[in-house]
Protein backbone atom coordinates (compact mmCIF):
# COMPACT_ATOMS: atom_id res chain seq x y z
CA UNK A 1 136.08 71.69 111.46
CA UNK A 2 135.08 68.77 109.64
CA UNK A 3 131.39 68.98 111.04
CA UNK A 4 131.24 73.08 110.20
CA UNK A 5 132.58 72.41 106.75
CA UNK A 6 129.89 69.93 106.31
CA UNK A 7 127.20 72.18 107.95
CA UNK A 8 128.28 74.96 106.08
CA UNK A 9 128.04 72.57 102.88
CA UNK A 10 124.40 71.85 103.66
CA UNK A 11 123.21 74.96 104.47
CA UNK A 12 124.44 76.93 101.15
CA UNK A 13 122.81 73.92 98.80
CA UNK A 14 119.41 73.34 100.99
CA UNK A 15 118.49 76.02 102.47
CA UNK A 16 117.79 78.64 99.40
CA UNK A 17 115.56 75.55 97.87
CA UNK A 18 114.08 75.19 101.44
CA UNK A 19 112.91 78.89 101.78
CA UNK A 20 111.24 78.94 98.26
CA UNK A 21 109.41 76.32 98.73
CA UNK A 22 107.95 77.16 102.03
CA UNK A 23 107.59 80.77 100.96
CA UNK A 24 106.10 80.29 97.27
CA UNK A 25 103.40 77.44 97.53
CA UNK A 26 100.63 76.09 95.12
CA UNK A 27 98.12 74.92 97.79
CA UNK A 28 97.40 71.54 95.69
CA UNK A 29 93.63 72.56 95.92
CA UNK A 30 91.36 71.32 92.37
CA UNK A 31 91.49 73.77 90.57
CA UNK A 32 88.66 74.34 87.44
CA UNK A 33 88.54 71.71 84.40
CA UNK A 34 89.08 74.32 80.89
CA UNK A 35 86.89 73.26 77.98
CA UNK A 36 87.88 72.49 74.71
CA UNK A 37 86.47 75.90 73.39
CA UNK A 38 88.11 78.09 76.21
CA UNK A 39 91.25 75.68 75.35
CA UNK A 40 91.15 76.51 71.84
CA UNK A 41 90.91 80.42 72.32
CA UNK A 42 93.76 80.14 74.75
CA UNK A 43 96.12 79.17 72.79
CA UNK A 44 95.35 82.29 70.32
CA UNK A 45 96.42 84.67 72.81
CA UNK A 46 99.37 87.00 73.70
CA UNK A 47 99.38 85.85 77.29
CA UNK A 48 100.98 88.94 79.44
CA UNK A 49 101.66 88.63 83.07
CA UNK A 50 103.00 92.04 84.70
CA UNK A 51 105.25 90.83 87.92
CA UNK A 52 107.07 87.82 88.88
CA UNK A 53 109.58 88.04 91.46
CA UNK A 54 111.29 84.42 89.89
CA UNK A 55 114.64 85.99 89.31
CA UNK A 56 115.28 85.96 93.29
CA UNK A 57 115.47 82.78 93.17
CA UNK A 58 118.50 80.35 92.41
CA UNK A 59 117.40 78.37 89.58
CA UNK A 60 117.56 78.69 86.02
CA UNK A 61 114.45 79.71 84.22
CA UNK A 62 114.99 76.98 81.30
CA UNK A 63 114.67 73.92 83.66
CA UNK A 64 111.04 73.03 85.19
CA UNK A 65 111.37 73.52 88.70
CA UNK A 66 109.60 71.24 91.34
CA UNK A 67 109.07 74.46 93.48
CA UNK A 68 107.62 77.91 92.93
CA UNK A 69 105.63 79.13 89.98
CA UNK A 70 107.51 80.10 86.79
CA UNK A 71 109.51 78.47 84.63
CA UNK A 72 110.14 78.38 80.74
CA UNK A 73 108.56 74.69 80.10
CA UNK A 74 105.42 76.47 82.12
CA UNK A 75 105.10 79.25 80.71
CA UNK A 76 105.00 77.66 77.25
CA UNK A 77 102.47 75.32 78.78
CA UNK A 78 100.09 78.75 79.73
CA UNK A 79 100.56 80.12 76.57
CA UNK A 80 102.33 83.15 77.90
CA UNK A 81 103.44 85.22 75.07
CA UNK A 82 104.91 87.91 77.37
CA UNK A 83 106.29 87.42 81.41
CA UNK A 84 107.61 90.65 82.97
CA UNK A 85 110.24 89.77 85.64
CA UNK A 86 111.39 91.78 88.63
CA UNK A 87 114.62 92.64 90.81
CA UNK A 88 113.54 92.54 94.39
CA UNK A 89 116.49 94.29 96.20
CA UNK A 90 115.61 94.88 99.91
CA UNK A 91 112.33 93.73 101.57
CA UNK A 92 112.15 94.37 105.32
CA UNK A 93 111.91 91.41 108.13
CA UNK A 94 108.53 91.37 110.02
CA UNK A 95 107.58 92.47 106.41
CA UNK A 96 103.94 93.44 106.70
CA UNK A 97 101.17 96.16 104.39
CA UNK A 98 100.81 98.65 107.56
CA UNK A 99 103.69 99.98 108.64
CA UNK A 100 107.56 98.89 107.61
CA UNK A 101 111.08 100.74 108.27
CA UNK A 102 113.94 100.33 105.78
CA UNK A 103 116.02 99.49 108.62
CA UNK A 104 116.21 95.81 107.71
CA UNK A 105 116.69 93.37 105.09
CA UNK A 106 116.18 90.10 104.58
CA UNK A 107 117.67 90.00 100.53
CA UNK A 108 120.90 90.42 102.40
CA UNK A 109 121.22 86.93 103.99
CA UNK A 110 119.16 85.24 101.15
CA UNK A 111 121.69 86.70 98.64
CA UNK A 112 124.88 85.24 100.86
CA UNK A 113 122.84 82.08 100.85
CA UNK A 114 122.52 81.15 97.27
CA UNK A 115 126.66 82.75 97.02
CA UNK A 116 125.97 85.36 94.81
CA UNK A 117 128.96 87.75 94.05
CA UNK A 118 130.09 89.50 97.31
CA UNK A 119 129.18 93.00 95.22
CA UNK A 120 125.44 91.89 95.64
CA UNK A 121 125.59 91.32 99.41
CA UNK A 122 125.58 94.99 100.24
CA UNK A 123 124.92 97.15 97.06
CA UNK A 124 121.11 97.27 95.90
CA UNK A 125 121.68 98.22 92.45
CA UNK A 126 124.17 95.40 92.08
CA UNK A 127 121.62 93.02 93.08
CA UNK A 128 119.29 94.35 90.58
CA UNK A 129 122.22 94.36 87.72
CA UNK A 130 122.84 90.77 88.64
CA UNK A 131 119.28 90.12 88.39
CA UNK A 132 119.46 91.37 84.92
CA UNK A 133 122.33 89.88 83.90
CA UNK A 134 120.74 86.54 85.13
CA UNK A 135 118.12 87.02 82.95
CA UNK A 136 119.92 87.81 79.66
CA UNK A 137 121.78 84.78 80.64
CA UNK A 138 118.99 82.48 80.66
CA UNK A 139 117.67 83.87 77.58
CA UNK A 140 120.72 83.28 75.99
CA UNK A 141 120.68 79.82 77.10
CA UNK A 142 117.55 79.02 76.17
CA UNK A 143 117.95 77.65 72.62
CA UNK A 144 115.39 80.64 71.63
CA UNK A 145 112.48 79.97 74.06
CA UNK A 146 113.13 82.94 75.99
CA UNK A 147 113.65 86.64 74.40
CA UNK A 148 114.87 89.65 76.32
CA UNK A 149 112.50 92.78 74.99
CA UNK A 150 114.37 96.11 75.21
CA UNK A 151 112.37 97.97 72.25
CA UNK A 152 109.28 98.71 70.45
CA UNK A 153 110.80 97.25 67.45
CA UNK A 154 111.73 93.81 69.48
CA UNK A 155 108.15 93.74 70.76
CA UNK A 156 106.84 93.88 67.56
CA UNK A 157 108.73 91.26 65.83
CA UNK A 158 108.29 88.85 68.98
CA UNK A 159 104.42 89.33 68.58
CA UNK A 160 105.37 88.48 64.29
CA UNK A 161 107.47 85.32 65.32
CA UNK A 162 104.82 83.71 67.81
CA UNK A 163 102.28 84.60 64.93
CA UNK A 164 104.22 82.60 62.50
CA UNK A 165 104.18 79.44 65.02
CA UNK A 166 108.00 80.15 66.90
CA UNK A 167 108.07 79.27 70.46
CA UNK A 168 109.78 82.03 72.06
CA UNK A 169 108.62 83.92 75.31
CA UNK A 170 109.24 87.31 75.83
CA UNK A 171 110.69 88.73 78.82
CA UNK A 172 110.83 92.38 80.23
CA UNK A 173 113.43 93.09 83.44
CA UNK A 174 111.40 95.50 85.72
CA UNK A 175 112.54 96.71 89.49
CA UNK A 176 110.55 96.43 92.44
CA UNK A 177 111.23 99.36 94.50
CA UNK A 178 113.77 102.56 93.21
CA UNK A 179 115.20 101.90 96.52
CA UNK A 180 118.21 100.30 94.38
CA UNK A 181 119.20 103.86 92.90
CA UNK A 182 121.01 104.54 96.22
CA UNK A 183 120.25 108.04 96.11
CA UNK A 184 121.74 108.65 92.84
CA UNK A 185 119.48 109.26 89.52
CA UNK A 186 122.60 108.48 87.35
CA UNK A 187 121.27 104.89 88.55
CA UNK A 188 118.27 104.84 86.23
CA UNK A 189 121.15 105.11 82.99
CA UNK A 190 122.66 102.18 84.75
CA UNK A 191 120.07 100.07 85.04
CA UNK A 192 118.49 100.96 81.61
CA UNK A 193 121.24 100.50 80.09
CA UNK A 194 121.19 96.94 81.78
CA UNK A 195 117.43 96.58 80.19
CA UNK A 196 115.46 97.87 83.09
CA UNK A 197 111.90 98.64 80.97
CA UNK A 198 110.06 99.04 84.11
CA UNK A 199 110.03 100.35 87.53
CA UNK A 200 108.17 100.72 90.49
CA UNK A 201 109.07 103.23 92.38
CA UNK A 202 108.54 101.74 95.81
CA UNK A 203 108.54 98.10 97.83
CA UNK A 204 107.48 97.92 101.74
CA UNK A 205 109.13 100.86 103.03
CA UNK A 206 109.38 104.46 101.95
CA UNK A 207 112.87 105.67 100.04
CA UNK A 208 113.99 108.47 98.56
CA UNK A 209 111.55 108.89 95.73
CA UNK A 210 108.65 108.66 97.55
CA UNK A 211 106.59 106.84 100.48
CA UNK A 212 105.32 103.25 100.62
CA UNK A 213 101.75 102.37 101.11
CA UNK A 214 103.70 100.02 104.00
CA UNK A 215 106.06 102.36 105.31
CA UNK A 216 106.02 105.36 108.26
CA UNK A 217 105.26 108.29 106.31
CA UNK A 218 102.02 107.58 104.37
CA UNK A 219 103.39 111.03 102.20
CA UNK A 220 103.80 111.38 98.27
CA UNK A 221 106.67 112.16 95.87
CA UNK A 222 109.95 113.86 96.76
CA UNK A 223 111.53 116.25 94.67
CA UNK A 224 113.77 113.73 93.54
CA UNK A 225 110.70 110.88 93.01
CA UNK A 226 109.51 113.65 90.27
CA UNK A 227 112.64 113.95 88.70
CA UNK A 228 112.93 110.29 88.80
CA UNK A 229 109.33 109.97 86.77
CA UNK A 230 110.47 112.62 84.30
CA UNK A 231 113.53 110.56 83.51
CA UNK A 232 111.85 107.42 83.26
CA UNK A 233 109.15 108.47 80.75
CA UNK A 234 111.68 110.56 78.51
CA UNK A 235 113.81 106.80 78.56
CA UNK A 236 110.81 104.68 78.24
CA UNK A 237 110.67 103.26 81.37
CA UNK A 238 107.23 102.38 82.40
CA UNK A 239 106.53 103.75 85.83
CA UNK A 240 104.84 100.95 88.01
CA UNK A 241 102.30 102.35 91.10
CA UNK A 242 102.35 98.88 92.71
CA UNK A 243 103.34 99.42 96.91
CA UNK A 244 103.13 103.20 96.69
CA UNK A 245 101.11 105.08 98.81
CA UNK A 246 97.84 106.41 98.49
CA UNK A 247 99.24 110.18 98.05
CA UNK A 248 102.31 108.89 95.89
CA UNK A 249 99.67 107.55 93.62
CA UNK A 250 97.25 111.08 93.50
CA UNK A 251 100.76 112.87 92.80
CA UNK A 252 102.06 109.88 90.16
CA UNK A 253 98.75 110.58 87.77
CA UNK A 254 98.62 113.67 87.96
CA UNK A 255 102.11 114.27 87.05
CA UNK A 256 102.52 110.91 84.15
CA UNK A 257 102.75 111.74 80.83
CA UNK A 258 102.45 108.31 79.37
CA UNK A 259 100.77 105.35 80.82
CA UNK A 260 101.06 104.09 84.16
CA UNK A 261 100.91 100.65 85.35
CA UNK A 262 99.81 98.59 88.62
CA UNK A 263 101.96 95.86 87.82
CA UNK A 264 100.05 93.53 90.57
CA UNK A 265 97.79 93.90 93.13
CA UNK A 266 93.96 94.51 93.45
CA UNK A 267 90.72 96.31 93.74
CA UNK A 268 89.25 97.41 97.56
CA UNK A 269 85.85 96.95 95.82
CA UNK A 270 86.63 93.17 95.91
CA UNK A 271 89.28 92.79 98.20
CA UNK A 272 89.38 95.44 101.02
CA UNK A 273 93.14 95.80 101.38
CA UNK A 274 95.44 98.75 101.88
CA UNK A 275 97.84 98.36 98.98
CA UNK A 276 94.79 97.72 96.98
CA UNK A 277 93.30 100.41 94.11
CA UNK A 278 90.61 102.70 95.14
CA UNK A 279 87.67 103.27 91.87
CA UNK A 280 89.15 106.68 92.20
CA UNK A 281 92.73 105.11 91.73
CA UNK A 282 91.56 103.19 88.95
CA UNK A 283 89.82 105.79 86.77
CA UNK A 284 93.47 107.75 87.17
CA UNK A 285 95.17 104.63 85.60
CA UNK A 286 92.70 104.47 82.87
CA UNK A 287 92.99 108.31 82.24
CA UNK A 288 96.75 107.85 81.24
CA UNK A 289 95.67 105.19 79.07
CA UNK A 290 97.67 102.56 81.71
CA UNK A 291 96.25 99.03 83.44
CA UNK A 292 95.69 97.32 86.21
CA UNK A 293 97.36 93.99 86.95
CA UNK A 294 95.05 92.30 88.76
CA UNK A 295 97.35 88.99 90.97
CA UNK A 296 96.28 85.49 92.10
CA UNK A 297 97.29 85.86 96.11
CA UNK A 298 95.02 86.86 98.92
CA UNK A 299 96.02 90.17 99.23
CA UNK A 300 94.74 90.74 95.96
CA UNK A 301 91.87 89.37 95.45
CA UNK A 302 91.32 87.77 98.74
CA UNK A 303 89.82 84.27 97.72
CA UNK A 304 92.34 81.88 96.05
CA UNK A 305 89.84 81.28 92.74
CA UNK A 306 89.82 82.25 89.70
CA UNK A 307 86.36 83.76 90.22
CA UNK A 308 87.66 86.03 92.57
CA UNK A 309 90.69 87.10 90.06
CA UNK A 310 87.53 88.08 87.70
CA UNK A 311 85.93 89.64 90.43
CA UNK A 312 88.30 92.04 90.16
CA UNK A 313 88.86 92.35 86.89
CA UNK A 314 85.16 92.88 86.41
CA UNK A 315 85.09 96.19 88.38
CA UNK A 316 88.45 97.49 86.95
CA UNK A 317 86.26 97.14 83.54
CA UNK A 318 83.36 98.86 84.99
CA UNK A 319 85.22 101.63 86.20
CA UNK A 320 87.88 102.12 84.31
CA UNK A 321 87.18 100.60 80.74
CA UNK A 322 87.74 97.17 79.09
CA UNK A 323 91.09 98.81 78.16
CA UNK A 324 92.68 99.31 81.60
CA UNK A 325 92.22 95.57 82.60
CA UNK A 326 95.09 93.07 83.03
CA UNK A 327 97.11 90.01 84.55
CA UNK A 328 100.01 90.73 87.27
CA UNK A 329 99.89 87.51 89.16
CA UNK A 330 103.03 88.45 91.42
CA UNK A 331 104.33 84.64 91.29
CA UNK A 332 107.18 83.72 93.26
CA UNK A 333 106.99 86.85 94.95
CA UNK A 334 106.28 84.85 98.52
CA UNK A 335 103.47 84.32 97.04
CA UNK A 336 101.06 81.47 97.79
CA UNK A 337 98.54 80.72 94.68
CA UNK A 338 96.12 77.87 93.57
CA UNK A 339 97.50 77.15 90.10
CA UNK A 340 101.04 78.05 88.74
CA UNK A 341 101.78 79.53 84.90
CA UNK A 342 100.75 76.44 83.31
CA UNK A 343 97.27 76.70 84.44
CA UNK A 344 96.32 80.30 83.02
CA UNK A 345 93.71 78.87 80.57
CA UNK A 346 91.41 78.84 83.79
CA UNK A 347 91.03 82.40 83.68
CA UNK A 348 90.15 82.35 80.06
CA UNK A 349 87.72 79.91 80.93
CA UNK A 350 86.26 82.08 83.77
CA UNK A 351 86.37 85.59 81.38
CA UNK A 352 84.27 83.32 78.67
CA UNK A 353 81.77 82.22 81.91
CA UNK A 354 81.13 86.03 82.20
CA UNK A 355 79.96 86.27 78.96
CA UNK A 356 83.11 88.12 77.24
CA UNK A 357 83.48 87.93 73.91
CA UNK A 358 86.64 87.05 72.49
CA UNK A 359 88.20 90.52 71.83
CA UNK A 360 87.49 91.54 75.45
CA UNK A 361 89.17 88.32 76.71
CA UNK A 362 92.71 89.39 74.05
CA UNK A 363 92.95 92.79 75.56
CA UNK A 364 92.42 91.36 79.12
CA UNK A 365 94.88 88.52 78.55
CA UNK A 366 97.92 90.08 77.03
CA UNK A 367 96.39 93.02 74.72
CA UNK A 368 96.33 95.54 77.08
CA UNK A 369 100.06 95.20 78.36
CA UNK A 370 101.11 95.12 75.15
CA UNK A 371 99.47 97.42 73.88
CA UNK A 372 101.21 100.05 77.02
CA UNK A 373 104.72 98.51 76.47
CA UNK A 374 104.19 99.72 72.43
CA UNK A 375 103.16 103.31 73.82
CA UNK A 376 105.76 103.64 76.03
CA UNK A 377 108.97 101.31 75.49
CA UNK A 378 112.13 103.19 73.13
CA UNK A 379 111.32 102.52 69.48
CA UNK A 380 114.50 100.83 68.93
């Protein structure tokens, strides 16, 4: 007994540090020095990032962690003005971009692992409320470094306080996948109410809204995935294209009223990768006056440099305007990268290398996002 109680002991407070680490690296490699001047023009910016997955993770976003990618301390150290983090409530096991079931889970055993509340182990919208609650938490516990944005009007007077010198962060709670409305739209009041501001509406397997650019079906919207998108704009939820298919996203633009984000991900141009946007993909995004997130894995851009990052970003410009281009690293979202939060300045220093001038580099930065969230978050 003695030896179980002891196993049991270890398992529960090494094993959820264990799996992050191995599952959300920084490969050590050097990354590139930032000049003074790319420095200085840094630290001028509204940083926005569009998807972390950090708040599946047990550890408090106010303490600098010695694993993963995101943390309060270094995201004051990248300048970000503005970190959208997301609930991830079910992701499959043999997880892979061709072909998944929603048969399986592995959120199940990791949630039992770091002893969440039993209500989390088998509900998915309770995971995602106890994501959200975690994150109001840690903004309230963070001495006014971290901000929980809700509204227009909150946006607005987060961009006046970091204007005025205050070092606060804002954060945005977004879902990964409407898998976590269980089948029930009265969900979406739920988790807005909880301060749900964004959602995609699929992970890596098709649900009852629509069909996964990993799943079986390869199909578009259901009846109640169009419903879903009608809800969403009328609450001011932005709708997230990230994961879906191919014929979710045709149906997705043609249908949005306001602008639609892909939160994080890539271009094929660059990086020739399923889940990746087509130029035709992208010019729909920039018609509804949405961006692209454009992530730091290899899925995304396929070369762990920032040079490939603005790769990418280069052709979402030339296709789809200076307007629709923008960060969505996916950090901590199994994720393995070449520089964490604190390092963002290199990709300033890469946009100024390409010869953009200093408005170009704001909207790409942080401008952009912001500039959606104002268009499509509830005024107050």
């Amino acid at each position: 007994m003695l030896v179980l109680a002891l196993a049991a002991t270890a398992f529960f407070a090494l094993a959820p540090g264990i799996a992050e680490r191995s599952m959300n690296e920084v490969t050590g490699d050097p990354i590139p020095e930032v000049s003074a001047e790319a420095a200085a023009l840094h630290s001028k910016l509204a940083v926005a990032d569009l998807h972390s997955d950090t708040l599946m993770w047990d550890r408090s976003l106010n303490t600098r962690a010695g694993r993963g990618h995101v943390d309060v301390p270094r995201l004051e150290e990248g300048n970000v003005a503005l970190q959208v983090f997301s609930s991830v409530s079910k992701s499959p096991k043999g997880q892979n971009y061709d072909s998944n079931t929603g048969d399986t889970d592995n959120i199940t055993l990791l949630s039992f692992a770091q002893l969440q509340p039993p209500k989390t182990w088998f509900s998915l919208v309770e995971r995602s409320r106890y994501h959200a609650a975690k994150l109001t938490r840690d903004a309230e516990a963070s001495g006014g470094a971290l901000r929980v944005i809700t509204t227009r009007a909150e946006l607005e007077q987060l961009l006046v306080d970091r204007s005025e010198g205050a070092p606060v962060i804002g954060a945005l709670f977004s879902v990964e996948g409407l898998q976590n409305l269980e089948g029930d739209l009265a969900n979406l009041d739920v988790l807005f109410a909880d301060g749900m501001r964004m959602a995609g509406l699929t992970h890596f397997f098709d649900n009852e809204l629509a069909d996964s650019m990993h799943g079986v079906g390869k199909g578009g919207l259901t009846d109640m995935g169009r419903e879903a998108i009608s809800k969403m704009e009328d609450l001011g939820i932005v709708v997230d294209i990230a994961h879906a298919s191919h014929q979710t996203i045709a149906e997705v633009l043609e249908m949005a009223q306001k602008p639609v984000v892909a939160s994080h991900g890539g271009v094929q141009a660059t990086c020739d990768v399923n889940r990746n946007l087509t130029d035709e993909e992208i010019r729909g995004v920039s018609e509804t006056r949405g961006v692209i997130g454009i992530g730091y894995w290899d899925a995304a851009v396929c070369e762990l440099t920032p040079q490939a990052v603005v790769d990418a970003i280069d052709h979402v410009v030339k296709v789809g305007g200076i307007e629709t281009a923008a960060l969505g690293s996916d950090y901590d979202g199994s994720t393995e990268v070449a520089w964490d939060t604190s390092h963002l300045a290199i990709i300033t220093q890469e946009l100024m290398n390409r010869g953009y001038d200093e408005d170009d580099i704001h909207a790409i930065m942080g401008g952009n996002t912001i500039r959606v969230l104002a268009e499509t978050l509830p005024a107050n």
